[in-house]
C-alpha atoms as a PDB file:
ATOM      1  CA  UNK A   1      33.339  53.711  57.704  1.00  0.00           C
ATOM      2  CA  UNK A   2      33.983  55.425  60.830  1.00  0.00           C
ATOM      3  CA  UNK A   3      32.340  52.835  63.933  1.00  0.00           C
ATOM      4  CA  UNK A   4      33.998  55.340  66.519  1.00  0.00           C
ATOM      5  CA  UNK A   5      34.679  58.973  65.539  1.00  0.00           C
ATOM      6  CA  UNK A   6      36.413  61.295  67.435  1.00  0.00           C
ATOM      7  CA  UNK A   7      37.229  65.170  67.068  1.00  0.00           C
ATOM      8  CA  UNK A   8      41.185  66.491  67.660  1.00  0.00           C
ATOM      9  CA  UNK A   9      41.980  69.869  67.775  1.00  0.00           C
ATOM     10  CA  UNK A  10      43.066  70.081  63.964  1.00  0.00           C
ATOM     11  CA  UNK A  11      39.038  70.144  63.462  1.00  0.00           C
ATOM     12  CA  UNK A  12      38.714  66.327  61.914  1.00  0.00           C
ATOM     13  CA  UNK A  13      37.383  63.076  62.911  1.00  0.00           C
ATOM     14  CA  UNK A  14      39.192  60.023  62.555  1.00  0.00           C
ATOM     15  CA  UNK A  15      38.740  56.420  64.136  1.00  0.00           C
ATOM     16  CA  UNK A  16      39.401  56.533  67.741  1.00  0.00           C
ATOM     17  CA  UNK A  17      41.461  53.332  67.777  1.00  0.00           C
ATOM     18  CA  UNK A  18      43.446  54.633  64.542  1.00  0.00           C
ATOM     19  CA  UNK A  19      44.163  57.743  65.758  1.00  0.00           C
ATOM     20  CA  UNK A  20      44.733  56.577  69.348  1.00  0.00           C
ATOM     21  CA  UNK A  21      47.219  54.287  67.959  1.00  0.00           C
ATOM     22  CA  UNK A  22      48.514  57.676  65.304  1.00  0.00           C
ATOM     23  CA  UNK A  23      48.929  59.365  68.494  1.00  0.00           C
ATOM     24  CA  UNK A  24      51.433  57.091  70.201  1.00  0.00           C
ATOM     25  CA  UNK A  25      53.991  57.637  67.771  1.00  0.00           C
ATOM     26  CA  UNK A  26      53.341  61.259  66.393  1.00  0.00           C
ATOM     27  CA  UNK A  27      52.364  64.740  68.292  1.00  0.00           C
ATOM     28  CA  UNK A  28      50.947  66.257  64.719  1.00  0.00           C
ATOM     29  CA  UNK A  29      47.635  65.845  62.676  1.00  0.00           C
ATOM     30  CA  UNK A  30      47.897  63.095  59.730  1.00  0.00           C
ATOM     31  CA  UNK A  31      45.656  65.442  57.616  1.00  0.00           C
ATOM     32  CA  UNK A  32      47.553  68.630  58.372  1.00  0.00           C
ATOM     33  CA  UNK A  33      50.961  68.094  60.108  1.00  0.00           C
ATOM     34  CA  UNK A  34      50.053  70.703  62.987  1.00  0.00           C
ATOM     35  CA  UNK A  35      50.798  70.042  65.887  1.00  0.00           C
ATOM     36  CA  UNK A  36      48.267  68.647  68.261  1.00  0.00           C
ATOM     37  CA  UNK A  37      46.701  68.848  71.501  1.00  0.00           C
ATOM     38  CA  UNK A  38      47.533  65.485  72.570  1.00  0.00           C
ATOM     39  CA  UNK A  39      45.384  65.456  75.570  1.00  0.00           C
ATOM     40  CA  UNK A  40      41.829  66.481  73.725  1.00  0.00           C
ATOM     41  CA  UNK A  41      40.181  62.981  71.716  1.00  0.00           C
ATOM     42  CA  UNK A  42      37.136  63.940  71.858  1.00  0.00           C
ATOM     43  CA  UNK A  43      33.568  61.784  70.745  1.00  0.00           C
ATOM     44  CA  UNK A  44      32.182  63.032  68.066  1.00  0.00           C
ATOM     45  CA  UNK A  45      28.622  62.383  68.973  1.00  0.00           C
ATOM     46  CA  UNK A  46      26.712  64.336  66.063  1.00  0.00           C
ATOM     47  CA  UNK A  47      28.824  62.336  63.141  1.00  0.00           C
ATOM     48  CA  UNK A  48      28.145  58.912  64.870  1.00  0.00           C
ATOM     49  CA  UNK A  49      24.325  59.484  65.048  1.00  0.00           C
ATOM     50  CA  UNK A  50      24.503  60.108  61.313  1.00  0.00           C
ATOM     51  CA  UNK A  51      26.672  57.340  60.423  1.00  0.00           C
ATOM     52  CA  UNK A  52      24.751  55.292  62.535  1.00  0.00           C
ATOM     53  CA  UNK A  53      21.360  56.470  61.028  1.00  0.00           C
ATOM     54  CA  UNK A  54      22.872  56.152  57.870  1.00  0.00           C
ATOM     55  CA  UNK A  55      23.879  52.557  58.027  1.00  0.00           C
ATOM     56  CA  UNK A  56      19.892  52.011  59.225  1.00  0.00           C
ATOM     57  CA  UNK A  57      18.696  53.482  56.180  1.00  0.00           C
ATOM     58  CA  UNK A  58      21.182  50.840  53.890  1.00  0.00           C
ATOM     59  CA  UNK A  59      20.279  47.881  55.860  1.00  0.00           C
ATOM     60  CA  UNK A  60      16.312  48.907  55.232  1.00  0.00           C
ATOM     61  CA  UNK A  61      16.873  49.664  51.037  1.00  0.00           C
ATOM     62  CA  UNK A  62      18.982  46.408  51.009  1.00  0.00           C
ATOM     63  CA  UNK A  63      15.691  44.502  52.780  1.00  0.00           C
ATOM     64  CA  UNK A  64      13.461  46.178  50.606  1.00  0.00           C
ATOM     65  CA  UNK A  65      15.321  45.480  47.304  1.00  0.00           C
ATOM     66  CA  UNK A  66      14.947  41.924  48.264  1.00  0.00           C
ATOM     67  CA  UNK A  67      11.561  41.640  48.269  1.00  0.00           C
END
């Protein structure tokens, strides 16, 4: 699961330190081969809010199935 999504200019969100690390050896998108704007990573704020509210709700199920 994504702790740190960002936004390139192909339209996806990857794993900043994945795609930060994608990015030092390759100038194209790992989903579509296009070639990227190298110089725009940028947070993807809405998608982290729901992951993170997402992993909330788990952690409160998980605590309620144990009781």
């Amino acid at each position: 699961m994504l702790n740190d999504p960002v936004v390139l200019s192909d339209g996806f969100s990857y794993e900043r330190k994945d795609i930060l690390e994608w990015l030092e050896k390759n100038s194209t998108s790992p989903l579509t081969r296009e070639q990227l704007d190298m110089n725009v990573v940028v947070p993807n704020k809405n998608l982290k809010i729901l992951l993170q509210w997402f992993k909330e709700s788990k952690e409160e199920e998980k605590l309620q199935a144990e009781f």
